[in-house]
Protein backbone atom coordinates (compact mmCIF):
# COMPACT_ATOMS: atom_id res chain seq x y z
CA UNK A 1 0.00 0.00 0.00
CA UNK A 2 1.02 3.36 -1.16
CA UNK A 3 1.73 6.20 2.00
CA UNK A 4 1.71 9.05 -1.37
CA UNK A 5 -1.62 10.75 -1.29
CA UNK A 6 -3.47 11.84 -4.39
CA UNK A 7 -5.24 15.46 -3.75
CA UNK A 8 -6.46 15.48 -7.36
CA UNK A 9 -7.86 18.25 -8.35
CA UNK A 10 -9.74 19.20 -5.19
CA UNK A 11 -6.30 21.79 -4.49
CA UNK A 12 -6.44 23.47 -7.78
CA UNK A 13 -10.48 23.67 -7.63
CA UNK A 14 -10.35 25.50 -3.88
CA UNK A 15 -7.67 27.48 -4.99
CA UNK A 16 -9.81 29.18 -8.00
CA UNK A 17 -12.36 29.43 -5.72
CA UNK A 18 -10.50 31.78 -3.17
CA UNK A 19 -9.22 33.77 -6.28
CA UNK A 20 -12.79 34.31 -7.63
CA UNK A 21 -13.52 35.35 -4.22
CA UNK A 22 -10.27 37.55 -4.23
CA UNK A 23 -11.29 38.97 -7.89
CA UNK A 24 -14.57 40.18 -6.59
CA UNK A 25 -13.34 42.39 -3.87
CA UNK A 26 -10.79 43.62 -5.93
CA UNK A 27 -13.35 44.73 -8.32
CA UNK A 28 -15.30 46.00 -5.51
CA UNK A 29 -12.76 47.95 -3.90
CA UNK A 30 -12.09 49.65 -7.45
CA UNK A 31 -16.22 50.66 -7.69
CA UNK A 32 -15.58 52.26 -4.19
CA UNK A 33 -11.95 53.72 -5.28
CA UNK A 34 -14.41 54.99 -8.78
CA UNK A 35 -17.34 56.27 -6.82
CA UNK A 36 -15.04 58.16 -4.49
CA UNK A 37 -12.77 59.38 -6.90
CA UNK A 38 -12.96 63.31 -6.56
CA UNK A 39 -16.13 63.33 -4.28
CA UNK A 40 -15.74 61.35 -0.93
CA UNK A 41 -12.19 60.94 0.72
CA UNK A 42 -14.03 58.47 3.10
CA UNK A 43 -15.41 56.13 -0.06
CA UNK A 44 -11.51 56.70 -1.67
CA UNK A 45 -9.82 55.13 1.88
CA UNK A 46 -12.30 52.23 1.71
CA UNK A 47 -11.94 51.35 -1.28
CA UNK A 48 -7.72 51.12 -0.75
CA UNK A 49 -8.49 48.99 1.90
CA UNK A 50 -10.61 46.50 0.48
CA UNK A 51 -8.18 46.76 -2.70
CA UNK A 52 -4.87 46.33 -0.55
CA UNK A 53 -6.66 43.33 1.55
CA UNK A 54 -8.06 41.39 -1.71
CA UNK A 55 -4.83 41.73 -3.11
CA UNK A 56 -3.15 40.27 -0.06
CA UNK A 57 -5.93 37.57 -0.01
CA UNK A 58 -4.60 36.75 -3.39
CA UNK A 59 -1.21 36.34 -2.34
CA UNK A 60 -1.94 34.32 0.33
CA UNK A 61 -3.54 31.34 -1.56
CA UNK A 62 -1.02 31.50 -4.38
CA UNK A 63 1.51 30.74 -1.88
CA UNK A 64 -0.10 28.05 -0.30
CA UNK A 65 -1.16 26.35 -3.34
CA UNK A 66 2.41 26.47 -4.39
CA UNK A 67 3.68 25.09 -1.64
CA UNK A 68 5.61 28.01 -0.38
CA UNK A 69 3.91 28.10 2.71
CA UNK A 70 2.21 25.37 4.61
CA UNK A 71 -1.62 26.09 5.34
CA UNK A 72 -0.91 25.36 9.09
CA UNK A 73 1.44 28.08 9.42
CA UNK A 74 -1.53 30.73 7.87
CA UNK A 75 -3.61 28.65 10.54
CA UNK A 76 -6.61 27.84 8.89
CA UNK A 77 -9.27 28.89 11.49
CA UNK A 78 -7.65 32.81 11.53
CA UNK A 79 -7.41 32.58 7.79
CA UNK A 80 -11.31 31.74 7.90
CA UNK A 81 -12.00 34.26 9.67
CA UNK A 82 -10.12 36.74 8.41
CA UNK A 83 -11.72 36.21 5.08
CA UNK A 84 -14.81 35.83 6.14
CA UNK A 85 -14.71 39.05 8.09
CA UNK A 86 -13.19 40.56 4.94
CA UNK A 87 -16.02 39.62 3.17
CA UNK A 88 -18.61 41.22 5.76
CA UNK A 89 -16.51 44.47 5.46
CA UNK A 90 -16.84 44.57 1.80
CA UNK A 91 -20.65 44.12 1.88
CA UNK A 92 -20.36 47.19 4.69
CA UNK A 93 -18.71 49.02 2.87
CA UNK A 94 -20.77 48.72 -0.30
CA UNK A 95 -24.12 49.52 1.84
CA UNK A 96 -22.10 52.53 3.16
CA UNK A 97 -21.79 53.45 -0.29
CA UNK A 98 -25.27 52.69 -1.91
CA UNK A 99 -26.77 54.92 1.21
CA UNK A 100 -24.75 57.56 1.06
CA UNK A 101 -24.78 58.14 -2.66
């Protein structure tokens, strides 16, 4: 019996999952960078935010998926939550920005 494990495809399909994710609030943070642009410093900040955070979401996967970094070092649970609670400020945000508009 074989001790290799075969992950499949099950890696590759989680990891363009979490950059789908990370490709939406990219695009969201440039709507609030666009909406703010020249009108609202406070919709301009937020949108850098969710932009830099995304981006950093991005990074993050990539380098697990590579193998640069072992998910247990991330730790899984604060990466969860981190992105989840990333997720709830983006959908914040965007309310902020649909009410105030």
């Amino acid at each position: 019996m074989s001790t290799d494990r075969d992950p499949g495809l099950q890696p590759e399909r989680t990891l363009l999952a979490w950059r789908r994710t990370a490709l939406g609030l990219v695009v969201n943070g440039g709507l609030l960078l666009a909406s703010g642009h020249g009108t609202s410093d406070v919709r301009l900040g937020l949108g850098i935010v969710v932009t830099v955070l995304a981006l950093a979401c991005w990074t993050a996967v990539s380098a697990v998926y590579r193998r640069g970094v072992r998910p247990t070092e991330l730790g899984s649970r604060r990466v969860l939550r981190l992105a989840a609670g990333l997720v709830l400020l983006v959908g914040v945000f965007d309310l902020y920005a649909v009410v105030t508009r």
